[in-house]
N, C-alpha and C. Protein backbone atom coordinates (compact mmCIF):
# COMPACT_ATOMS: atom_id res chain seq x y z
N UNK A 1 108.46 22.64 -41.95
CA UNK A 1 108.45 23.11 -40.58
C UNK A 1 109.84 23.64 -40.24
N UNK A 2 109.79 24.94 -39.52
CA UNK A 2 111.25 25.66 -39.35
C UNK A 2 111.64 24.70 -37.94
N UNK A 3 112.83 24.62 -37.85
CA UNK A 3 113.56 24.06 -36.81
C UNK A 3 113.43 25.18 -35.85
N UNK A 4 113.11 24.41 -34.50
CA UNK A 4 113.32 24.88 -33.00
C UNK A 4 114.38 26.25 -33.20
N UNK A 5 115.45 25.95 -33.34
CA UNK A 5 116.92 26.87 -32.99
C UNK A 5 117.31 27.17 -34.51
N UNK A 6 117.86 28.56 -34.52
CA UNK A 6 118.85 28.44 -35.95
C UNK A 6 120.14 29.19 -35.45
N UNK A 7 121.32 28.34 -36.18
CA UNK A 7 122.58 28.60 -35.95
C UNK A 7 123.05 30.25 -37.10
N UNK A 8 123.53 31.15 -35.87
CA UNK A 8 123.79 32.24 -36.34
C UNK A 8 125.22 32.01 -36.07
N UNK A 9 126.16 32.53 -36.86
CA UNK A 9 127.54 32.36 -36.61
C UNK A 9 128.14 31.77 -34.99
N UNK A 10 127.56 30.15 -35.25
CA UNK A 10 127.72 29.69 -34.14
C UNK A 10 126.87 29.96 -32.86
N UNK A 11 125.68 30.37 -32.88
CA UNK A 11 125.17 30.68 -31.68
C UNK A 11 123.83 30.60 -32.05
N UNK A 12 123.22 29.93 -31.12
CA UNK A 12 121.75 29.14 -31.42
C UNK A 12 120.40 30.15 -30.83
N UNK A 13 119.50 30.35 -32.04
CA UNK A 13 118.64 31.42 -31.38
C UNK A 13 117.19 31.13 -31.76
N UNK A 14 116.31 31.54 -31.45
CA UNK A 14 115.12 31.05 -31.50
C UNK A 14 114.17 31.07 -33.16
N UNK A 15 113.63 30.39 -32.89
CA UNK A 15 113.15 30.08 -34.88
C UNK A 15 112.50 31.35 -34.91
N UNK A 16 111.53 32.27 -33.94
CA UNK A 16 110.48 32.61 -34.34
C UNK A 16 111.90 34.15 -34.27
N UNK A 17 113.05 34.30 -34.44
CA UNK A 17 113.21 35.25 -34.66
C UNK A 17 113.68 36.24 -35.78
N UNK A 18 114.19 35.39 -36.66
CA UNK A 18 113.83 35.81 -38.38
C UNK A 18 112.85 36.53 -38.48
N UNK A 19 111.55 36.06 -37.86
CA UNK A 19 110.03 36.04 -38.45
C UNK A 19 109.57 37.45 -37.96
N UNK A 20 110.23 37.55 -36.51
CA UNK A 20 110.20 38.92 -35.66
C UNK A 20 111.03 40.14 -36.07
N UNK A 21 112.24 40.15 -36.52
CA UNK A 21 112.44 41.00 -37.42
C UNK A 21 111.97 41.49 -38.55
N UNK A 22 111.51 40.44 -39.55
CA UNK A 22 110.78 40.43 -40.71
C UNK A 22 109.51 41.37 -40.52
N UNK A 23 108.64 41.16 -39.47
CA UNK A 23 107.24 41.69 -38.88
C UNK A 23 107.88 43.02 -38.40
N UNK A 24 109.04 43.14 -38.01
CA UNK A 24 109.13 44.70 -37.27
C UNK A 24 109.36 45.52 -38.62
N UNK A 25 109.72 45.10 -39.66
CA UNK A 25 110.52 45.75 -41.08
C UNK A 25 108.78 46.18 -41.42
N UNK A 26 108.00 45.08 -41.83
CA UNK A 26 106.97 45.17 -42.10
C UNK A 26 106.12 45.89 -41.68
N UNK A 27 105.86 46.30 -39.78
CA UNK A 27 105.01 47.15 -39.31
C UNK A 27 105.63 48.56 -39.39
N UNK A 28 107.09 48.67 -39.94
CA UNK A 28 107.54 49.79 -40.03
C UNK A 28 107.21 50.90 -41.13
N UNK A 29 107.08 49.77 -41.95
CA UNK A 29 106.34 50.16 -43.18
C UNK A 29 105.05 50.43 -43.09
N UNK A 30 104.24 50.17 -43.08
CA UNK A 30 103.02 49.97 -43.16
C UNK A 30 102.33 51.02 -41.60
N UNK A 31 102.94 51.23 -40.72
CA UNK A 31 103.01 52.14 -40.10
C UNK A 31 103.32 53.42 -40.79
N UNK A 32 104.02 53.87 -41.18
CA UNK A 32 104.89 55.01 -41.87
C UNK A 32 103.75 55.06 -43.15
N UNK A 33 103.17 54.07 -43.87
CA UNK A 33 102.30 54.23 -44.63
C UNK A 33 100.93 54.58 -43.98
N UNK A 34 100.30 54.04 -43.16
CA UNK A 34 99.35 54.68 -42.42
C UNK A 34 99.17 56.14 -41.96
N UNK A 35 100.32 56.22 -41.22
CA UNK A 35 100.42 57.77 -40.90
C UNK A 35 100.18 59.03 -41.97
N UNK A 36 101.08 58.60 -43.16
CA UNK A 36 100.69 59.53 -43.97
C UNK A 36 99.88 59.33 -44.81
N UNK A 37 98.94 58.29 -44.63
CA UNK A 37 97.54 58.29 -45.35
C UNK A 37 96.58 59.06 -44.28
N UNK A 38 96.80 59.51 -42.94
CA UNK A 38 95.91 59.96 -41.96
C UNK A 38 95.06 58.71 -41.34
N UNK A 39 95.14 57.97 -41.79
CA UNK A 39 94.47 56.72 -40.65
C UNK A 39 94.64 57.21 -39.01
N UNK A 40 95.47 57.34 -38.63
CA UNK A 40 95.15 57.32 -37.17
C UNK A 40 94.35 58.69 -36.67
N UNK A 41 94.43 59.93 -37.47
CA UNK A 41 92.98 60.73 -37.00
C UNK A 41 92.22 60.00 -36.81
N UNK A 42 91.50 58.63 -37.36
CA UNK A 42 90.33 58.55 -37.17
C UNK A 42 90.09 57.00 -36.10
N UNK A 43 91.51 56.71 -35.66
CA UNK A 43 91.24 55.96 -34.51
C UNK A 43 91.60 56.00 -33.53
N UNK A 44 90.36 55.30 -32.15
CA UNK A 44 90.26 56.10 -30.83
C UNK A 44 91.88 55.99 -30.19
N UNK A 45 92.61 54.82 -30.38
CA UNK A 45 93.47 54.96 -29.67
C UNK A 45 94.79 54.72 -30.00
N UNK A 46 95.42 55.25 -30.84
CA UNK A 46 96.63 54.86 -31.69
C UNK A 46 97.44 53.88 -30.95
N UNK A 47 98.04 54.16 -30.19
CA UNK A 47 99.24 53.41 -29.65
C UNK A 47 98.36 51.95 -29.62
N UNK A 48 96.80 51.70 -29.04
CA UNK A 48 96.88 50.23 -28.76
C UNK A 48 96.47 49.59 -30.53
N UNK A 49 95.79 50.50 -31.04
CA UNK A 49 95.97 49.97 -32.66
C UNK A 49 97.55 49.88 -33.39
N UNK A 50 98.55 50.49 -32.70
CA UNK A 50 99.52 50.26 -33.15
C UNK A 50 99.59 48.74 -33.09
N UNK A 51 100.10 48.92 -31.54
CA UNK A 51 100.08 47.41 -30.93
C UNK A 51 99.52 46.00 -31.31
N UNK A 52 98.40 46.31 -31.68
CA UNK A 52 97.74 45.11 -32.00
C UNK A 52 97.64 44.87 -33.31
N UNK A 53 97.97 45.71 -34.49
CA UNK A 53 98.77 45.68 -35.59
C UNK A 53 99.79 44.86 -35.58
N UNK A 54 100.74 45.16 -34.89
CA UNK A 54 101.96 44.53 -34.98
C UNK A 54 101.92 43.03 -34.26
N UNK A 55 100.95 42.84 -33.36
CA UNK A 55 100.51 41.63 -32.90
C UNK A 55 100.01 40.90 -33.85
N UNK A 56 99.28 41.35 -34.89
CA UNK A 56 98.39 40.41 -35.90
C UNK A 56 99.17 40.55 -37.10
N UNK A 57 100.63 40.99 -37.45
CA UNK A 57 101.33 40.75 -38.16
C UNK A 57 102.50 39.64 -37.60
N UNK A 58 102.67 39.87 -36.76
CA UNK A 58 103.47 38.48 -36.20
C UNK A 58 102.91 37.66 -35.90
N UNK A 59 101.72 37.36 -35.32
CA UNK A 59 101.53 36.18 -35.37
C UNK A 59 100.88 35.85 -36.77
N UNK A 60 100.39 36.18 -37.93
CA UNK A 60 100.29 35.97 -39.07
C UNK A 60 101.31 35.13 -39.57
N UNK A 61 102.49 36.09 -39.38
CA UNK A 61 103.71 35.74 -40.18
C UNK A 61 103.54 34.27 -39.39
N UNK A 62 103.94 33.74 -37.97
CA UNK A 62 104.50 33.23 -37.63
C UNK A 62 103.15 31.85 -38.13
N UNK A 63 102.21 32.14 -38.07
CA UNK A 63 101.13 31.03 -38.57
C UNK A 63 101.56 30.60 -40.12
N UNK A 64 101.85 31.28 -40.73
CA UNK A 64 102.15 31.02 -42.54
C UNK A 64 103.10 30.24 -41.94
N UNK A 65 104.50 30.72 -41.51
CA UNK A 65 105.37 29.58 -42.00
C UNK A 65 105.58 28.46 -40.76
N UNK A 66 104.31 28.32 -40.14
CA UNK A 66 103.90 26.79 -39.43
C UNK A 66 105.56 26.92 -38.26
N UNK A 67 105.85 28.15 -37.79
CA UNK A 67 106.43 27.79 -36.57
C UNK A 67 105.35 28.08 -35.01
């Protein structure tokens, strides 16, 4: 189990934010891979499939490592 807080050069920040960077690297990718496979021609509303992409990659992430 990740600890509550992690100490960044002295300054205490929230666990789930490793995990939130990690997920933005990840939807960046995988975004950028979508696009140029043409996936979003064929869905109704990009921006909220963006969105909820990146919602079900963070909270994924954040379910695996039990914070």
């Amino acid at each position: 189990m990740m600890p509550r807080e992690i100490s960044i050069f002295s300054l205490l920040v929230p666990g789930l934010l490793p995990i939130l960077a990690g997920s933005v690297i990840a939807f960046g990718l995988l975004d950028r891979a979508l696009v140029r496979s043409g996936l979003y021609r064929h869905v109704w509303h990009p921006a909220l499939f963006r969105a909820a992409l990146f919602v079900c990659i963070f909270s994924g992430a954040g379910l695996l490592t039990g914070t």
